[in-house]
Protein backbone atom coordinates (compact mmCIF):
# COMPACT_ATOMS: atom_id res chain seq x y z
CA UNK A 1 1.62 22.30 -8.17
CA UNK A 2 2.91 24.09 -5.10
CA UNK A 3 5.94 23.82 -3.46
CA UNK A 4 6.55 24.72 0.40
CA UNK A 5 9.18 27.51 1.39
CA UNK A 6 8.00 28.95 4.82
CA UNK A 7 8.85 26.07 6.97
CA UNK A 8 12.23 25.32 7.86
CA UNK A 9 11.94 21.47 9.32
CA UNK A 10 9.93 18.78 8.44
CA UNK A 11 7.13 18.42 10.69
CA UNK A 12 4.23 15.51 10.55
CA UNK A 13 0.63 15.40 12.62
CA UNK A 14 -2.38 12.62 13.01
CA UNK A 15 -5.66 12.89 14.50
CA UNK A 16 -8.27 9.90 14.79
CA UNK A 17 -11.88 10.92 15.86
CA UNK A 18 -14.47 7.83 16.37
CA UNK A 19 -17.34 10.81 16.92
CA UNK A 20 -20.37 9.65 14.88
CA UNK A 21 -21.35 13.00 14.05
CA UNK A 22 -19.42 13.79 11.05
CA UNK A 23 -18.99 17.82 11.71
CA UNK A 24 -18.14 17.00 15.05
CA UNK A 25 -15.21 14.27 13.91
CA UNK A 26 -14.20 16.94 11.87
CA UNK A 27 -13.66 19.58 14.45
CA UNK A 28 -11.88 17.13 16.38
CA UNK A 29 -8.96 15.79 14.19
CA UNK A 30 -8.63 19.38 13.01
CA UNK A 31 -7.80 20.72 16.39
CA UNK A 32 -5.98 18.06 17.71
CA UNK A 33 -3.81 17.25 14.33
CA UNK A 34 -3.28 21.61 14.08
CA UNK A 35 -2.74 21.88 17.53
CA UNK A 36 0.61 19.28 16.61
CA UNK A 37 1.98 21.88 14.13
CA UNK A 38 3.73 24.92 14.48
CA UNK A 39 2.48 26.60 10.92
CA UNK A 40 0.42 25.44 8.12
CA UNK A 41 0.57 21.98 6.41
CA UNK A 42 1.06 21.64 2.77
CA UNK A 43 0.13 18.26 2.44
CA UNK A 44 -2.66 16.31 4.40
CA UNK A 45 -4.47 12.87 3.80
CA UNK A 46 -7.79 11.87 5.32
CA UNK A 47 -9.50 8.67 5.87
CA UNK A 48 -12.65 8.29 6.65
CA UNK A 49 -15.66 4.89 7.62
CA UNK A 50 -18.49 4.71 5.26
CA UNK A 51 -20.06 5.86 8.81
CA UNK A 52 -19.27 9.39 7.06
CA UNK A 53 -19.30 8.67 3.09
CA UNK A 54 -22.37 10.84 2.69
CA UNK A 55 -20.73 13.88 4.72
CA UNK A 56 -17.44 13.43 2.85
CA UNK A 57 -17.41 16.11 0.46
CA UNK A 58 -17.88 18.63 3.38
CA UNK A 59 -15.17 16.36 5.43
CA UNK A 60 -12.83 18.07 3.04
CA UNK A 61 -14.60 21.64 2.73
CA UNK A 62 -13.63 21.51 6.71
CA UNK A 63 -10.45 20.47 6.75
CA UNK A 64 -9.44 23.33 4.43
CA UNK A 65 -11.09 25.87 5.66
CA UNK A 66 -10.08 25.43 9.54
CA UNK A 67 -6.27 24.01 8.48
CA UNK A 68 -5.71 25.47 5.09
CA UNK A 69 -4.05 22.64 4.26
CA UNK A 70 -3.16 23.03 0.25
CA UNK A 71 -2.87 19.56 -0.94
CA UNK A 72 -5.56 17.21 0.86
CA UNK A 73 -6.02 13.28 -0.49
CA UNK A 74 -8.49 11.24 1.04
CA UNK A 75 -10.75 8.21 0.83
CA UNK A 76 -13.51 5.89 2.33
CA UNK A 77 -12.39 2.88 3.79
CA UNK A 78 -13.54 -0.75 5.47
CA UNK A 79 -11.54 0.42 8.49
CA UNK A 80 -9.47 3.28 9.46
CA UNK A 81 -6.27 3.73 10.94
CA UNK A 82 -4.97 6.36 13.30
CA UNK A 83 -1.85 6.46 15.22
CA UNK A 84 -1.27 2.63 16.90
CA UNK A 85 -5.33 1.99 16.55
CA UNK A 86 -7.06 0.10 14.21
CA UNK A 87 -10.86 0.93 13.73
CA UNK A 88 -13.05 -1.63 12.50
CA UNK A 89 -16.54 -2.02 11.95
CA UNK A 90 -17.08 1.47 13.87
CA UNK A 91 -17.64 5.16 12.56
CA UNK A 92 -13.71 7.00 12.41
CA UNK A 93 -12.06 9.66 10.50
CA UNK A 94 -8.54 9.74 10.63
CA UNK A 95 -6.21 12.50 9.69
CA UNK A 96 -2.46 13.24 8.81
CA UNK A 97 -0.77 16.38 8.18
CA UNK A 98 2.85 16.75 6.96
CA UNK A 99 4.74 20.55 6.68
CA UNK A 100 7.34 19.84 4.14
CA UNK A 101 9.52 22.45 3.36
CA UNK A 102 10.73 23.04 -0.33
CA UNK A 103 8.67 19.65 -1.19
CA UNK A 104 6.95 20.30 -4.52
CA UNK A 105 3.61 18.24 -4.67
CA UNK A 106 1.47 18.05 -7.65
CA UNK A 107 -1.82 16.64 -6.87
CA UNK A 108 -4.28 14.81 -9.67
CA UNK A 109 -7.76 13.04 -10.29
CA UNK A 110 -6.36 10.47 -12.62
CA UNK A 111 -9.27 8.40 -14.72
CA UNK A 112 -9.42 5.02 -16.84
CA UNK A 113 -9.94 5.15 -20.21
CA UNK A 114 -10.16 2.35 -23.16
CA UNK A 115 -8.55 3.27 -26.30
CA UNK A 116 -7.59 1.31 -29.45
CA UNK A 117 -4.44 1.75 -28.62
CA UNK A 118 -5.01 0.10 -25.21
CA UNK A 119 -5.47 1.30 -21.61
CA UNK A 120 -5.42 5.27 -21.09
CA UNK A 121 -4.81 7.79 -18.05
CA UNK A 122 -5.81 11.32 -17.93
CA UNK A 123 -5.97 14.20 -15.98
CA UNK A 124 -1.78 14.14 -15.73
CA UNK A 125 -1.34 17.98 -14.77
CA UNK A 126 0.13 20.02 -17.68
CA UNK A 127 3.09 20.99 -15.57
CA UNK A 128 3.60 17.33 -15.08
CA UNK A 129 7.77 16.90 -15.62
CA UNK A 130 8.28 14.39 -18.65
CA UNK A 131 10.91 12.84 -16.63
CA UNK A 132 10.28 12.87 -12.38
CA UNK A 133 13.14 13.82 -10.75
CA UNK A 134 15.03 11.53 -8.55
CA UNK A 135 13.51 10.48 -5.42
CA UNK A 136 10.27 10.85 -6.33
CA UNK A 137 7.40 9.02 -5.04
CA UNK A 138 3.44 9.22 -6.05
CA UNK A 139 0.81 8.44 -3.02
CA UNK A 140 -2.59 7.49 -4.80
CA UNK A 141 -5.97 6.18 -3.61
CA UNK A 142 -7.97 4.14 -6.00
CA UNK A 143 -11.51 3.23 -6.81
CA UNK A 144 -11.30 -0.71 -7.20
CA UNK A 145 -14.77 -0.29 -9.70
CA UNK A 146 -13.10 1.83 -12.01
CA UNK A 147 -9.17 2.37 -11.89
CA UNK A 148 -7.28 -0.27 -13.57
CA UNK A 149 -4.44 -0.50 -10.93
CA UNK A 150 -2.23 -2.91 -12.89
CA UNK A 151 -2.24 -1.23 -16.15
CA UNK A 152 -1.44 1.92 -14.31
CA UNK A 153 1.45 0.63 -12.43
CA UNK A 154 2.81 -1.27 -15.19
CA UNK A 155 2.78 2.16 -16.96
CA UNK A 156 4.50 3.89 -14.49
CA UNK A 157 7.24 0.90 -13.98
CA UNK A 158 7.33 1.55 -17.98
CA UNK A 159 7.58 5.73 -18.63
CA UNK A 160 9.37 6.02 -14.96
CA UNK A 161 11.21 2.75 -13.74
CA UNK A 162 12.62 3.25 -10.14
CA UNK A 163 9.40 5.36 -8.89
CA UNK A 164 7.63 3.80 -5.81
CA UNK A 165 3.85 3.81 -5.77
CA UNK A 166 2.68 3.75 -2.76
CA UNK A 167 -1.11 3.95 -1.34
CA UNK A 168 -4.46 1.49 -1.48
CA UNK A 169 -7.54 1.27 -3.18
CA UNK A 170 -10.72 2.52 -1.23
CA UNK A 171 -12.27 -0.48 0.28
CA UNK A 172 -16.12 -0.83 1.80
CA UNK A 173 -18.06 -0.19 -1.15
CA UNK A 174 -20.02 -3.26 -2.57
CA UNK A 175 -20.94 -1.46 -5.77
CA UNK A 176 -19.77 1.01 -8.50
CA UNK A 177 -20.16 4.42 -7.76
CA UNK A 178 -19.96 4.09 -3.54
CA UNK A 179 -16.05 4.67 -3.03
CA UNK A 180 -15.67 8.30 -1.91
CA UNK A 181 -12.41 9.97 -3.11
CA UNK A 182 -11.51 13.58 -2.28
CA UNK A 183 -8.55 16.06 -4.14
CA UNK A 184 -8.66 19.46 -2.01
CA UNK A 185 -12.09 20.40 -1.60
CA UNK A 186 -13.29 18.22 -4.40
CA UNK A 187 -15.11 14.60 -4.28
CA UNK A 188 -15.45 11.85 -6.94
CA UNK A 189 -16.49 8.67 -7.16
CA UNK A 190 -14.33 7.17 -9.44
CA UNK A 191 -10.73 7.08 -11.11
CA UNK A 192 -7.68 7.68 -8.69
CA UNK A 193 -6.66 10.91 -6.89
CA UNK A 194 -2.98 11.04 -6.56
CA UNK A 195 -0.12 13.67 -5.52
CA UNK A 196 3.30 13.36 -6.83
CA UNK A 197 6.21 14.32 -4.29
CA UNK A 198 9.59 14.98 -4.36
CA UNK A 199 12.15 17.14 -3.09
CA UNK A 200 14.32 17.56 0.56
CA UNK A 201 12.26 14.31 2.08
CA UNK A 202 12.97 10.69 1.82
CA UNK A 203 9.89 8.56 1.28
CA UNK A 204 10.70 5.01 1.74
CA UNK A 205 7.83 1.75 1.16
CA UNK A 206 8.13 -1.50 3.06
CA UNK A 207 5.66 -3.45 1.43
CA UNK A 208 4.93 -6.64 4.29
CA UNK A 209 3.10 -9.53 2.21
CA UNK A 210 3.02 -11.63 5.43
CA UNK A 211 4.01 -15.01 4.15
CA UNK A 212 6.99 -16.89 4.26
CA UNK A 213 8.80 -19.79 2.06
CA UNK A 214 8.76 -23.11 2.46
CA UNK A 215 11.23 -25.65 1.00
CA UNK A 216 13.76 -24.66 -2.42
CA UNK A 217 13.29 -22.37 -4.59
CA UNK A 218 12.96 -23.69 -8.18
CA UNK A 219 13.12 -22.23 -11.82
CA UNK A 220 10.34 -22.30 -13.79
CA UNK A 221 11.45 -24.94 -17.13
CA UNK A 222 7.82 -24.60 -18.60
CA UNK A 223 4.85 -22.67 -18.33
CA UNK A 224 2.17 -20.74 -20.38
CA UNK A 225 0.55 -17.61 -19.66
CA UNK A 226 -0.50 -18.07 -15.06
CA UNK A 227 -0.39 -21.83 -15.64
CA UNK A 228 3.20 -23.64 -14.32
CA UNK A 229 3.77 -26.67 -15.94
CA UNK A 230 7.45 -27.80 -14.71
CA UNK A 231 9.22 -25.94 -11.81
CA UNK A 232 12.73 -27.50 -12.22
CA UNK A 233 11.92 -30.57 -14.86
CA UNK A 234 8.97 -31.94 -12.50
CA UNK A 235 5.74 -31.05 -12.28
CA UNK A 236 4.95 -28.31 -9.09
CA UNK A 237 2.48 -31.01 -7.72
CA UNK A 238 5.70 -33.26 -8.15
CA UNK A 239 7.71 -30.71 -6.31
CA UNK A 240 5.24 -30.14 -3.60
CA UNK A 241 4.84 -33.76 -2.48
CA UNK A 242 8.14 -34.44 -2.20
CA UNK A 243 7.97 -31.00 -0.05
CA UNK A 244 5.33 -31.91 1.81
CA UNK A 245 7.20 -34.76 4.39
CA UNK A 246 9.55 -32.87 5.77
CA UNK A 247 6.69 -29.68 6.85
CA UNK A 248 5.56 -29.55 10.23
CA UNK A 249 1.65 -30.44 10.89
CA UNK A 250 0.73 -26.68 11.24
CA UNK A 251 2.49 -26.14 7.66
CA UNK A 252 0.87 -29.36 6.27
CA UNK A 253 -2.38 -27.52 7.12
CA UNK A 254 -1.81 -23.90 5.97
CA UNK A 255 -0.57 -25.92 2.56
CA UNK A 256 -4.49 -26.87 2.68
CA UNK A 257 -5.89 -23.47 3.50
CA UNK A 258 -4.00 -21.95 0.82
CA UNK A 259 -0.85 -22.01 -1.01
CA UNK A 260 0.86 -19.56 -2.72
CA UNK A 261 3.99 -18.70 -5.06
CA UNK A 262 6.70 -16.08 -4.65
CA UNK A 263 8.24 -14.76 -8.17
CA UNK A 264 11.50 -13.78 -7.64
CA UNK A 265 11.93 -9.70 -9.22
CA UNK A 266 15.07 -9.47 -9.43
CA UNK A 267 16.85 -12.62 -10.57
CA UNK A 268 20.41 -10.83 -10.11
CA UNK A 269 20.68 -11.46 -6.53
CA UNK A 270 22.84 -14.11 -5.36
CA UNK A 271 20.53 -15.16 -2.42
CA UNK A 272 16.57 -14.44 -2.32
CA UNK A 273 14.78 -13.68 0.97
CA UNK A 274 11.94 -11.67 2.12
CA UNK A 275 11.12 -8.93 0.16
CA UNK A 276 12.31 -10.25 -2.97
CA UNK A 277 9.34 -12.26 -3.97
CA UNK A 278 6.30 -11.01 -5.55
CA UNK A 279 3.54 -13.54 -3.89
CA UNK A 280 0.65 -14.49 -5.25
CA UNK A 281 -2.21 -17.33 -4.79
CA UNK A 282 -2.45 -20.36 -6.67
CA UNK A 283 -5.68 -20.17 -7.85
CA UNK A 284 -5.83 -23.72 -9.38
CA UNK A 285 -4.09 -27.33 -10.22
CA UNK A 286 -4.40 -30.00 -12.06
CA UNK A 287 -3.79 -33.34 -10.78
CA UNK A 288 -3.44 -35.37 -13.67
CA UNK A 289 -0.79 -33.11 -15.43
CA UNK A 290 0.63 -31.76 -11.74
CA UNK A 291 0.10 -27.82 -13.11
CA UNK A 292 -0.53 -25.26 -11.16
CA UNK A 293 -2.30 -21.79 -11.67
CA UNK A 294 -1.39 -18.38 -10.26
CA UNK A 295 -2.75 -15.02 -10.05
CA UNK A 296 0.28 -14.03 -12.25
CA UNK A 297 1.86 -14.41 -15.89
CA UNK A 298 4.80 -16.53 -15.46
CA UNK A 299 7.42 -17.71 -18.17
CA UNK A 300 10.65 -20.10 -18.05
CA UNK A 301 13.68 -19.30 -16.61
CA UNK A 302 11.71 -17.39 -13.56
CA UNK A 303 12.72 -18.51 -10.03
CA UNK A 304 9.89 -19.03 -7.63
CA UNK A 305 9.15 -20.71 -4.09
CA UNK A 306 6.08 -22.12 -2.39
CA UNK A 307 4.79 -19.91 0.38
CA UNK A 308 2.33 -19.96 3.35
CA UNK A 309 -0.08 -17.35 5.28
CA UNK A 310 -0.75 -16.64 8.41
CA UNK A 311 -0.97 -14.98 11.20
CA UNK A 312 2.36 -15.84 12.77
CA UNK A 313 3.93 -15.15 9.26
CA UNK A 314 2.56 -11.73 8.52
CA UNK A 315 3.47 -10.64 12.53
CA UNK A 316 7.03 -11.98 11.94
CA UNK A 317 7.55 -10.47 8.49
CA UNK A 318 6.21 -6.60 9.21
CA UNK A 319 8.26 -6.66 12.39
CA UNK A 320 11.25 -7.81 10.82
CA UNK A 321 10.57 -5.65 7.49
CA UNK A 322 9.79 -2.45 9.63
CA UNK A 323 13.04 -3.20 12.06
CA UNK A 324 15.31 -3.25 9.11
CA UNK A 325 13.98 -0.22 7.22
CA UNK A 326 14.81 1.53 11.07
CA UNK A 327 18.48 0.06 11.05
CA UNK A 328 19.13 0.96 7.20
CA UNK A 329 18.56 4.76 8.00
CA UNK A 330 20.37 6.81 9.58
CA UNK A 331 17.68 9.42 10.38
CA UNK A 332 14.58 7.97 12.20
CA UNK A 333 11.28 8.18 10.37
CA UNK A 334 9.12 11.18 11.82
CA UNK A 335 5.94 10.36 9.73
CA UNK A 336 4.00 6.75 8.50
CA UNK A 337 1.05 5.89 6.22
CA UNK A 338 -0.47 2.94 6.23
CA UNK A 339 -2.30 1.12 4.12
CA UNK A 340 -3.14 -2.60 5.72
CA UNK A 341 -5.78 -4.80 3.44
CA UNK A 342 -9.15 -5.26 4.77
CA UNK A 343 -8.32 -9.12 4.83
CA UNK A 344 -5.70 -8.68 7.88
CA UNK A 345 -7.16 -7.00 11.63
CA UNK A 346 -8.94 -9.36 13.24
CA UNK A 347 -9.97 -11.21 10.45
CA UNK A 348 -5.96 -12.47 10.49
CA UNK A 349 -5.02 -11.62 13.69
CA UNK A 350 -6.17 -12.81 17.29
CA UNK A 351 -5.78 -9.12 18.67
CA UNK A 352 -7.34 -6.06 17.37
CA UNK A 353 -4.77 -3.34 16.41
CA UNK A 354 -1.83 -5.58 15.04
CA UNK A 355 -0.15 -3.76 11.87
CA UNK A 356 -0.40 -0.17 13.39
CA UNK A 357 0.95 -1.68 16.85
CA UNK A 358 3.41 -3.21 15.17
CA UNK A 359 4.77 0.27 14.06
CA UNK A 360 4.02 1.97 17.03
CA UNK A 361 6.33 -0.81 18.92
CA UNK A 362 9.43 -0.70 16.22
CA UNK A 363 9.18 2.77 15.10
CA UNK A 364 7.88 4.86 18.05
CA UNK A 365 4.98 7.32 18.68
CA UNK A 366 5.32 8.91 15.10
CA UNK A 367 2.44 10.42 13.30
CA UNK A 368 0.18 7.65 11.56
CA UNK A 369 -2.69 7.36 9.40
CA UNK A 370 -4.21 4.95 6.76
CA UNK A 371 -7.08 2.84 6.31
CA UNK A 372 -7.73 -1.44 5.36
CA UNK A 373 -7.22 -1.08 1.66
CA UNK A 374 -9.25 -3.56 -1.14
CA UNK A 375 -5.60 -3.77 -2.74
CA UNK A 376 -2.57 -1.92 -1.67
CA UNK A 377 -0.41 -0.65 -3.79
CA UNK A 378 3.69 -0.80 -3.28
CA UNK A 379 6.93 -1.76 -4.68
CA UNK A 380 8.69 -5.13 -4.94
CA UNK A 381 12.32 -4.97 -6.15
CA UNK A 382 12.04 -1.98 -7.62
CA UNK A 383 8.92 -2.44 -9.59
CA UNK A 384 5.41 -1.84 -8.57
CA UNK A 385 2.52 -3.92 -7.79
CA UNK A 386 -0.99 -3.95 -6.16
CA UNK A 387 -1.06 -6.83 -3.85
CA UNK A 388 -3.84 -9.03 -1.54
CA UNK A 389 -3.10 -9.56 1.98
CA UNK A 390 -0.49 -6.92 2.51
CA UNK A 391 0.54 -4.51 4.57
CA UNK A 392 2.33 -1.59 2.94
CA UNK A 393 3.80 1.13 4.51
CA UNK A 394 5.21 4.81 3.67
CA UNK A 395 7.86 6.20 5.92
CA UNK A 396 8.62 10.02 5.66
CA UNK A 397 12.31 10.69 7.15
CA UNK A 398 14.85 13.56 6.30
CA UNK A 399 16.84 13.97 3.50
CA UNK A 400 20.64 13.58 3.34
CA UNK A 401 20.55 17.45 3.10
CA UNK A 402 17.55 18.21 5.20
């Protein structure tokens, strides 16, 4: 655990280096990133292209020795992002630095294990705090192979309800054991390395799952287990061809490509709009009963509403998402991380570039980092989730007393 004291203002720095030499990439994002602070960082993540996955243990043995960064997090990824880029397909190492005074950060290699008792974490620090302190927030980079993300996260919504969980699961690897993960100077290959934060810095998630609803929203009268049987008395085949009518010919077609359901989290709200439903894919229907399946558990009484993705949806729901987290705060975010699922870039998007633009254009030239993610990890309505499709991002902004 270490906590900062030297510095006296938050300060944030990001370096992107597409060098294919992996010493040289090195060099580069460590000048350029140190020449963007005015002391030492105490906390620094690095993302790096399977371009550099063999050279990544030294990636880290080079950062700390020519930054002296004390906490550094990293991981390999698909594609990396730096500042308003978006590298894909091509070697790139991206780094961010943050000086953050009187932060305390405890970093962590977290691992998986089965118990009788059911799912298991360790490698929790001993000076872990039994309860976090408020506005807390823990950054962690999985391996998909080996981390069980949704056991973890429903433990965390469990033992510490209110705590974002923000980050992305290494992406790139097509087998057990590739993923590259890095705590300081160490490297692993599985499990989760994490850092929990909190003190004079607000750390706020917008989590963008680029669709958007179509039609009513309906409450779920019976279901068992993913499978909905009745959304509102009728069958959700029922409900969707009455829908379908009154959708346009592009929304008759995405309905084809792919349709999915929003769970509404919190079912206190008088009105439900973006950012309140959990979305996931229907997976499967049945057309002589009308049921559908989703990639979620879903019982009666829920509310949920049909959704669609694409391209036009994700741009206009990270602009809008990313526009109001700018009016909400008073104090302008100085520092982003963002982790963008390998499914989006040009795979979703005519242009290269789109997420990170997309913060560049709405929150300025701040100091940004992240990598395409194989499932990225973020809050809905309080409670948090690891998601397909999404773009979620971490802003960094002063405190009410910093």
């Amino acid at each position: 655990m270490s906590t900062s004291k030297t510095a006296t203002a938050l300060r944030f720095a990001a370096a992107l280096s597409t060098n294919s030499d992996t010493r040289h990439a090195v060099a580069e994002v460590c000048r350029q990133a140190g020449e963007q602070l005015s002391g030492p960082a105490n906390l620094g993540l690095v993302f790096a292209s399977h371009h550099h996955g063999p050279d990544f243990e030294p990636v880290a043995a080079g950062i700390c020795d020519s930054l002296g960064v004390e906490n550094l997090l990293g991981c390999t990824g698909e594609a990396i992002v730096g500042g308003a880029r978006e590298v894909e397909g091509q070697p790139a190492i991206s780094l961010w630095l943050a000086m953050l005074p009187g932060v305390t950060i405890q970093p962590m290699h977290l691992e998986f294990e089965e118990t009788p008792e059911g799912a298991s974490f360790v490698g929790w620090p001993e000076d872990m705090p039994e309860a976090w302190p408020d506005g807390s927030a823990l950054i962690t980079l999985g391996d998909p192979f080996s981390f069980a993300a949704d056991a973890f996260l429903s433990r965390i919504n469990e033992d510490h309800p209110g705590v974002p969980v923000v980050g992305g699961m290494a992406s790139g690897a097509s087998a057990p054991g590739e993923s590259r993960l890095l705590l300081g100077r160490s490297e692993f290959s599985q499990g989760a390395v994490a850092a929990l934060i909190h003190g004079p810095v607000r750390i706020r998630s917008i989590v963008s799952q680029g669709c958007r609803p179509i039609g009513q929203h309906f409450v779920v009268t019976r279901a068992n287990q993913n499978v909905i049987q009745d959304l509102g008395g009728k069958p959700p085949l029922a409900q969707l061809q009455e829908l379908f009518p009154s959708l346009s010919a592009a929304e008759k077609m995405l309905i084809q490509r792919g349709l999915h359901v929003g769970r509404v989290i919190n079912e206190y709200k008088d009105q439900f709009g973006r950012g309140d439903f959990l979305v996931r894919n229907v997976i499967g229907a049945d057309p002589s009963s009308g049921a559908i399946a989703i990639g979620d558990f879903v019982r009666p009484g829920q509310t949920v509403q049909f959704h669609i993705r694409d391209a036009r949806s994700a741009d206009e729901d990270l602009r809008q998402l990313v526009g109001q987290a700018r009016a909400d705060s008073a104090s302008p975010p100085l520092g982003a991380l963002l982790f963008t699922c390998n499914g989006r870039g040009t795979r979703l998007f005519l242009e290269p570039n789109h997420d990170a633009g997309v913060l560049r254009d709405r929150l300025g030239d701040i100091p940004t980092a992240g990598f395409f993610a194989a499932g990225e990890l973020g809050p809905i309505g309080g409670q948090n989730f690891i998601h397909g499709f999404t773009a979620s991002v971490v802003l960094f902004e002063r405190s009410d007393n910093g």
